[in-house]
N, C-alpha and C. Protein backbone atom coordinates (compact mmCIF):
# COMPACT_ATOMS: atom_id res chain seq x y z
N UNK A 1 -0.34 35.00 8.20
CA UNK A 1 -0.48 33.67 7.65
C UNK A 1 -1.12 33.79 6.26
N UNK A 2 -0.54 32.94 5.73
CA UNK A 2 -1.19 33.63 3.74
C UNK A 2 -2.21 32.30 3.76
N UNK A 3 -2.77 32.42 2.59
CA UNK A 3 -3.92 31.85 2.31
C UNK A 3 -3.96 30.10 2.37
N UNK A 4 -2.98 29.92 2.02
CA UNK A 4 -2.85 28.22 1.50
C UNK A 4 -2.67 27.69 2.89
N UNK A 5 -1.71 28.42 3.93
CA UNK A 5 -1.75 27.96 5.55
C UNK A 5 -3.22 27.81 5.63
N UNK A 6 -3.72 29.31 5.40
CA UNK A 6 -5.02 29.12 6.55
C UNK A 6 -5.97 27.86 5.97
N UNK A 7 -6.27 27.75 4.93
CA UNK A 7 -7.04 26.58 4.18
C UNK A 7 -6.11 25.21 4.82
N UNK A 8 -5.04 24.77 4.63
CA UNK A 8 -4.67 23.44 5.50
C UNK A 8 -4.96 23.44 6.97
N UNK A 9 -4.50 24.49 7.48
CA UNK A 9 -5.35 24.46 9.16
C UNK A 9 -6.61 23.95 8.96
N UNK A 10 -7.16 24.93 8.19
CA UNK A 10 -9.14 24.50 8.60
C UNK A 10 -9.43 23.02 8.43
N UNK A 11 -8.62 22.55 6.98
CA UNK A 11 -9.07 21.06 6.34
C UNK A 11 -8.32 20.12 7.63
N UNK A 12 -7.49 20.45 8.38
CA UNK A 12 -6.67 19.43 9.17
C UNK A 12 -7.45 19.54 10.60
N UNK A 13 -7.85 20.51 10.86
CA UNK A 13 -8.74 20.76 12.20
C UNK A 13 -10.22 20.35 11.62
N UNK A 14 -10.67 20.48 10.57
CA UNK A 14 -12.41 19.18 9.50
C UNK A 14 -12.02 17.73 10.32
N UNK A 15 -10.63 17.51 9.70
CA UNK A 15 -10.60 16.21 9.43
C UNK A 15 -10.13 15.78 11.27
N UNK A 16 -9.51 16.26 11.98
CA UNK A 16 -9.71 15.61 12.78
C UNK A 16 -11.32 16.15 13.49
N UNK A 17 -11.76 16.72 13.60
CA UNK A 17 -13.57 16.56 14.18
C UNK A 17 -14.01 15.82 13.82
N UNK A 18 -13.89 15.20 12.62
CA UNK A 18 -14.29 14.00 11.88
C UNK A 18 -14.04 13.05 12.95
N UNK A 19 -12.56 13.16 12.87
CA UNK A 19 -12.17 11.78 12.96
C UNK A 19 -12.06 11.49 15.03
N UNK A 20 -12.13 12.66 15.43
CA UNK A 20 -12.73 12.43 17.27
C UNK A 20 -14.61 12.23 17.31
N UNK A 21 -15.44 12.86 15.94
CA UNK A 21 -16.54 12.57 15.72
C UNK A 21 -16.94 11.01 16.37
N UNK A 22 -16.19 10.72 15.00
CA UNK A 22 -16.57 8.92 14.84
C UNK A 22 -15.69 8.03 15.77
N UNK A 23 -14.90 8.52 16.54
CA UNK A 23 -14.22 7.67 17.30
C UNK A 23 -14.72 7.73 18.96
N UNK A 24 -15.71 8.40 19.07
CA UNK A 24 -16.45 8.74 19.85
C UNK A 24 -17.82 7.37 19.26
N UNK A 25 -18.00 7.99 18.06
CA UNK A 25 -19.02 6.51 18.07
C UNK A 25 -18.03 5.15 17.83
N UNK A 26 -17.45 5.12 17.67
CA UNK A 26 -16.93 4.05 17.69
C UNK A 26 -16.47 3.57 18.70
N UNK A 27 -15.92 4.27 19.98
CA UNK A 27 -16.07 3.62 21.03
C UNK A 27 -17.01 3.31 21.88
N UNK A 28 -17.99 3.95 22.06
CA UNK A 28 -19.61 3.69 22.18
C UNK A 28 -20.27 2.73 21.77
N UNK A 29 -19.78 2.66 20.51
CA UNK A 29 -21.01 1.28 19.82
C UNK A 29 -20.11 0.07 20.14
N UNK A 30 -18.55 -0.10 20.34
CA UNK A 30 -17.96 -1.07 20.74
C UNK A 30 -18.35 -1.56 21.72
N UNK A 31 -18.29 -0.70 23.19
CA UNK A 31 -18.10 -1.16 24.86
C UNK A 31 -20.17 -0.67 25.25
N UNK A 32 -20.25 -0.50 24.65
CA UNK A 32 -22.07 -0.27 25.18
C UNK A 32 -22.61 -1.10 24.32
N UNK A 33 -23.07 -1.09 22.93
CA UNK A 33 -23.38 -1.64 22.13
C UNK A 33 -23.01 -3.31 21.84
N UNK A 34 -22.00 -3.74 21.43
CA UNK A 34 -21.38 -4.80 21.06
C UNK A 34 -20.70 -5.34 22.28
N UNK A 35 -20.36 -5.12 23.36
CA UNK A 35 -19.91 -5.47 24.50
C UNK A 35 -18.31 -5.63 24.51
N UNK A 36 -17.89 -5.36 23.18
CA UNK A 36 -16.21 -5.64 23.08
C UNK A 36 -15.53 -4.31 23.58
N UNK A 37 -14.52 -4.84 24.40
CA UNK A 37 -13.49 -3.70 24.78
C UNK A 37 -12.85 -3.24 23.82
N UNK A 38 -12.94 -1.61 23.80
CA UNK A 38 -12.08 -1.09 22.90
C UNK A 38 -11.37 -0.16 24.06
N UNK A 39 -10.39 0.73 23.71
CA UNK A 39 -9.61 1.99 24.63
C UNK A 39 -10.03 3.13 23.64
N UNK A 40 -9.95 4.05 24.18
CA UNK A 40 -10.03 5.65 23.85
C UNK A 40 -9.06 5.44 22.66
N UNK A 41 -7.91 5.01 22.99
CA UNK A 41 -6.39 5.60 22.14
C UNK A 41 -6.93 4.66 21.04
N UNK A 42 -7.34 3.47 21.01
CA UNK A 42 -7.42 2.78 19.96
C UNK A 42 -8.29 3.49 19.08
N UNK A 43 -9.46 3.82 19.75
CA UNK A 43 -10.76 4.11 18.82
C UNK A 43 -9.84 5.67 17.63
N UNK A 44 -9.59 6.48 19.06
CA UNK A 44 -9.08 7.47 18.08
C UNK A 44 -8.35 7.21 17.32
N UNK A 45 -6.83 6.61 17.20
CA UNK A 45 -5.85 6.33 16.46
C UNK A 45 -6.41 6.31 14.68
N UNK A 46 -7.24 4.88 15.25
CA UNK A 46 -7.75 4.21 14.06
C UNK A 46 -8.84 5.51 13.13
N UNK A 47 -10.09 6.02 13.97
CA UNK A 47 -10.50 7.36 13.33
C UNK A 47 -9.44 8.32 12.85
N UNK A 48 -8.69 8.85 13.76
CA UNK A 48 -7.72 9.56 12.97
C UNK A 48 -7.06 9.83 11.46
N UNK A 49 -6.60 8.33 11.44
CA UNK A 49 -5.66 7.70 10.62
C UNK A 49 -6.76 7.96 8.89
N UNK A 50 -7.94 7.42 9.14
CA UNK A 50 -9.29 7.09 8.63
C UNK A 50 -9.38 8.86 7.91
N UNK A 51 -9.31 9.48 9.36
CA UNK A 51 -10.33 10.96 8.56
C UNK A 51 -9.07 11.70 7.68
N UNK A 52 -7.63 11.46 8.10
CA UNK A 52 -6.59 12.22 7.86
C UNK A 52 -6.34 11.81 6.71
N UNK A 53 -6.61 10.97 5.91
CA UNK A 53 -6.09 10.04 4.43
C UNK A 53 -7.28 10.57 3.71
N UNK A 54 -8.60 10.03 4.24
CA UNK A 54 -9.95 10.74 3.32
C UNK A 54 -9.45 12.58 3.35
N UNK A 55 -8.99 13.10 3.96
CA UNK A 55 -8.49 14.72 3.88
C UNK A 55 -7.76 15.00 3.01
N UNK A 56 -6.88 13.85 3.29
CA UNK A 56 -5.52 13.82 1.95
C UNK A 56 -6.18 14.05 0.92
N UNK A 57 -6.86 12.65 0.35
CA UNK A 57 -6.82 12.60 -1.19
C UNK A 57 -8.20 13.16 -1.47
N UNK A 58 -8.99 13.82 -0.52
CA UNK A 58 -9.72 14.88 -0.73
C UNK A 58 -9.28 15.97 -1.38
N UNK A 59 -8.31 16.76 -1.22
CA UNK A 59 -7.62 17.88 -2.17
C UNK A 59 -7.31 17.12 -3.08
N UNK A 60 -6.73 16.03 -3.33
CA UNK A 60 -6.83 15.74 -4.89
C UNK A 60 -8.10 15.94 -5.46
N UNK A 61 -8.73 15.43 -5.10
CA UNK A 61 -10.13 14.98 -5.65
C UNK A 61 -11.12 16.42 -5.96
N UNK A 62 -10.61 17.30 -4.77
CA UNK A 62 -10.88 19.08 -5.24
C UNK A 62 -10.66 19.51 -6.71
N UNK A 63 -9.18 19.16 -6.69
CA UNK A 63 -8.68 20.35 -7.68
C UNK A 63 -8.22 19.39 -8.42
N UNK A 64 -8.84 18.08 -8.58
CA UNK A 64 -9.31 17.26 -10.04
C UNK A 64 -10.53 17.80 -10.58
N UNK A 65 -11.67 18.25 -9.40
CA UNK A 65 -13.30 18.60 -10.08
C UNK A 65 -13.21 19.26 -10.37
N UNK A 66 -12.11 20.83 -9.76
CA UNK A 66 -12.09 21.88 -10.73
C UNK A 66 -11.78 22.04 -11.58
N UNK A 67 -10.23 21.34 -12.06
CA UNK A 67 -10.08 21.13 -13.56
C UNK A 67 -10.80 21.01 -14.41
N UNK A 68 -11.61 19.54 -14.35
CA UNK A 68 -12.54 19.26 -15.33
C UNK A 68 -13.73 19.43 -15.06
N UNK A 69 -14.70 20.80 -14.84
CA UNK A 69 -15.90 20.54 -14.69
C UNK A 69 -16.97 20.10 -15.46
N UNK A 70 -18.24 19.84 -14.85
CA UNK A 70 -18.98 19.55 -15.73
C UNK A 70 -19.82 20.18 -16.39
N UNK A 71 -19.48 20.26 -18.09
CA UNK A 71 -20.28 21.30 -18.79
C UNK A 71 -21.16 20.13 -19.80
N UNK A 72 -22.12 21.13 -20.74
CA UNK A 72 -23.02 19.77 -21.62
C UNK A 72 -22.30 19.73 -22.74
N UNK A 73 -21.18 20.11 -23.17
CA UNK A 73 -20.28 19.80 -24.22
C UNK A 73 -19.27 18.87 -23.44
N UNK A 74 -18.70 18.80 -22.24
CA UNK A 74 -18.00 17.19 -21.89
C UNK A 74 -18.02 16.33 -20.71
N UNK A 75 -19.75 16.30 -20.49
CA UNK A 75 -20.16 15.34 -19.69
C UNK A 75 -19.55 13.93 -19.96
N UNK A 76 -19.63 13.04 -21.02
CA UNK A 76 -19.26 12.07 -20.86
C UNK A 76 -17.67 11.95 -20.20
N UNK A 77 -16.53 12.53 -20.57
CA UNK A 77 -15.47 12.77 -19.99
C UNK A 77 -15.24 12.94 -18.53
N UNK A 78 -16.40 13.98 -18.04
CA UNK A 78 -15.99 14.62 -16.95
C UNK A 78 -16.37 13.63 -16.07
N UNK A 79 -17.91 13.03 -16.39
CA UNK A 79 -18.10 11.70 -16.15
C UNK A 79 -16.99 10.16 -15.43
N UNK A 80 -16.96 9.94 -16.73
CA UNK A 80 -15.96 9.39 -16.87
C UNK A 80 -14.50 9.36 -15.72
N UNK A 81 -14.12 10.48 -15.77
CA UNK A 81 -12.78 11.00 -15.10
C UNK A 81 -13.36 10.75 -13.51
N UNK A 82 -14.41 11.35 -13.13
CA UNK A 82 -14.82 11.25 -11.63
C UNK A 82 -15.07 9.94 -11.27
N UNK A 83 -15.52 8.79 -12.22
CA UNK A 83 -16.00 7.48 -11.74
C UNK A 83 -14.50 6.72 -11.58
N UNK A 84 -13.26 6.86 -12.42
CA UNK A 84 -12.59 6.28 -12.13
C UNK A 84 -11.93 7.27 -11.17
N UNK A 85 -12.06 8.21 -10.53
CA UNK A 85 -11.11 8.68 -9.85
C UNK A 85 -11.63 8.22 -8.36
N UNK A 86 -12.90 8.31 -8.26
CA UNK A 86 -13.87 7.97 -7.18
C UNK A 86 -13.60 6.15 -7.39
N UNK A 87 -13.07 5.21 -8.27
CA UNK A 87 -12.65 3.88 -7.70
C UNK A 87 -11.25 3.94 -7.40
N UNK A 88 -10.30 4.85 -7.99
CA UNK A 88 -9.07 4.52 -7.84
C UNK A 88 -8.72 5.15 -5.80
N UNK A 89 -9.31 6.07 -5.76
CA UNK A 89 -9.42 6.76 -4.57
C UNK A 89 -10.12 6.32 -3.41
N UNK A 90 -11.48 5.76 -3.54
CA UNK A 90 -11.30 4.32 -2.98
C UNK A 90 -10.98 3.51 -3.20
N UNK A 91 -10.06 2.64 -3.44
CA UNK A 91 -9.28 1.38 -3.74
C UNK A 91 -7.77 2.07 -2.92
N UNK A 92 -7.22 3.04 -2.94
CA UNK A 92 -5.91 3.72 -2.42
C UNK A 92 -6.54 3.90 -1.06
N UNK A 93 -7.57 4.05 -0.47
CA UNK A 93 -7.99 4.57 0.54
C UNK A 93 -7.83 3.57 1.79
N UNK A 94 -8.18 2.33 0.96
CA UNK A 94 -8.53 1.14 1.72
C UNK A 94 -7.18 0.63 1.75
N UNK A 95 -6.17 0.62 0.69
CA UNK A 95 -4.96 0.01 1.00
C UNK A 95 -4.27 0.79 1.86
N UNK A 96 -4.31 2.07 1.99
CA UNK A 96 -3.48 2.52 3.12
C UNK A 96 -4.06 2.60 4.54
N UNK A 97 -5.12 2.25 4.71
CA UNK A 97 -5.41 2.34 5.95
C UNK A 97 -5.80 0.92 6.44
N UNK A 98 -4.91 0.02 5.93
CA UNK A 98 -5.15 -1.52 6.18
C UNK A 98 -3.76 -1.51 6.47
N UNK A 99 -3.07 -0.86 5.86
CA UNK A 99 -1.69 -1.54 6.32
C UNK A 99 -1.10 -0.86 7.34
């Protein structure tokens, strides 16, 4: 298995621990906590869906920081580049996992 496999395995087996993590609290804090019925399949689905998109545009967001790092000759830029990438990436984050 060459290198780029083994790195998507690991990030896809992150992201779902993540995402059985929190769907574990999330069904917990639903049916114990808040008293509303949730199901297993729901809680996970929805975590899933959640950790697998933040995974996605996580490798963007990688090998955007490496491109431009931050040095003291182009902080304002590098700056710059991460604040809108960090709104555009949340703002994409939220539209796809709403619809």
């Amino acid at each position: 298995m060459n290198r780029l496999v083994k790195r998507l395995v690991f990030w896809f087996a992150a992201c779902m621990l993540l995402g059985l993590f929190f769907a574990t609290h999330l069904y917990l804090l639903f049916n114990y906590v808040q008293n509303v019925p949730l199901t297993w399949a729901h809680a996970i689905r929805s975590q899933l869906v959640t950790w697998y998109l933040w995974g996605a545009l996580a490798i963007f967001v990688v090998k955007l920081a490496r491109r431009i790092p931050f040095d003291r000759a182009h902080v304002g830029q590098a700056l710059l580049v991460r604040v809108l990438t960090a709104a555009t990436v949340s703002v994409l984050h939220l539209m796809l996992s709403t619809t």
